[in-house]
Protein backbone atom coordinates (compact mmCIF):
# COMPACT_ATOMS: atom_id res chain seq x y z
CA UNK A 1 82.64 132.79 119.12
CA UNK A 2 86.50 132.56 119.52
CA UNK A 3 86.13 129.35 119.19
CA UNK A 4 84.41 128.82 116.45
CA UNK A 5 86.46 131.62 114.23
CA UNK A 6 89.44 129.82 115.72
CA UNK A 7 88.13 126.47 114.25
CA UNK A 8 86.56 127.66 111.09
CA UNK A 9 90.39 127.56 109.08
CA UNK A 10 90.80 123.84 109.83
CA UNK A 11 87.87 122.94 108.78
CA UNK A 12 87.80 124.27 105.68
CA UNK A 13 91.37 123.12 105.44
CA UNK A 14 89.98 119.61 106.23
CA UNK A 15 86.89 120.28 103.51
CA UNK A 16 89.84 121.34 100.44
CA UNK A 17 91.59 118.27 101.50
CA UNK A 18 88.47 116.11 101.16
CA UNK A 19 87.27 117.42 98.21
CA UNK A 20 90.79 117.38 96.72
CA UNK A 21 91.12 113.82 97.79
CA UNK A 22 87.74 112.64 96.28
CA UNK A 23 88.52 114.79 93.16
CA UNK A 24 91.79 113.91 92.41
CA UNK A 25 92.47 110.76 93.58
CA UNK A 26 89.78 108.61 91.48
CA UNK A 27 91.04 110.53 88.59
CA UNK A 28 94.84 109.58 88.55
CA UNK A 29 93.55 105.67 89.79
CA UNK A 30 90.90 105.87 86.69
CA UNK A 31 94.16 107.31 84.38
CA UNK A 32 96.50 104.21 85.28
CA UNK A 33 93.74 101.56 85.00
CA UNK A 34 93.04 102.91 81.59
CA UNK A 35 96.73 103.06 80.83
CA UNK A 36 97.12 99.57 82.06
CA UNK A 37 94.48 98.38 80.13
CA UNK A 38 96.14 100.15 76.29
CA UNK A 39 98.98 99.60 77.66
């Protein structure tokens, strides 16, 4: 059980990162290709 409690704030350090990532990233990509293409 140490373990696991020991383990359980990197993972959901890993998860915000991930979802962050997946979230965010697309977004700002999707924002300069359609800047690109007004532009």
């Amino acid at each position: 059980m140490k373990r696991l409690t020991f383990l359980f704030p990197i993972w959901t350090v890993i998860f915000t990162l991930a979802v962050f990532l997946f979230g965010f990233v697309p977004a700002t990509i999707a924002q300069e290709n359609l800047e690109n293409i007004i532009l």
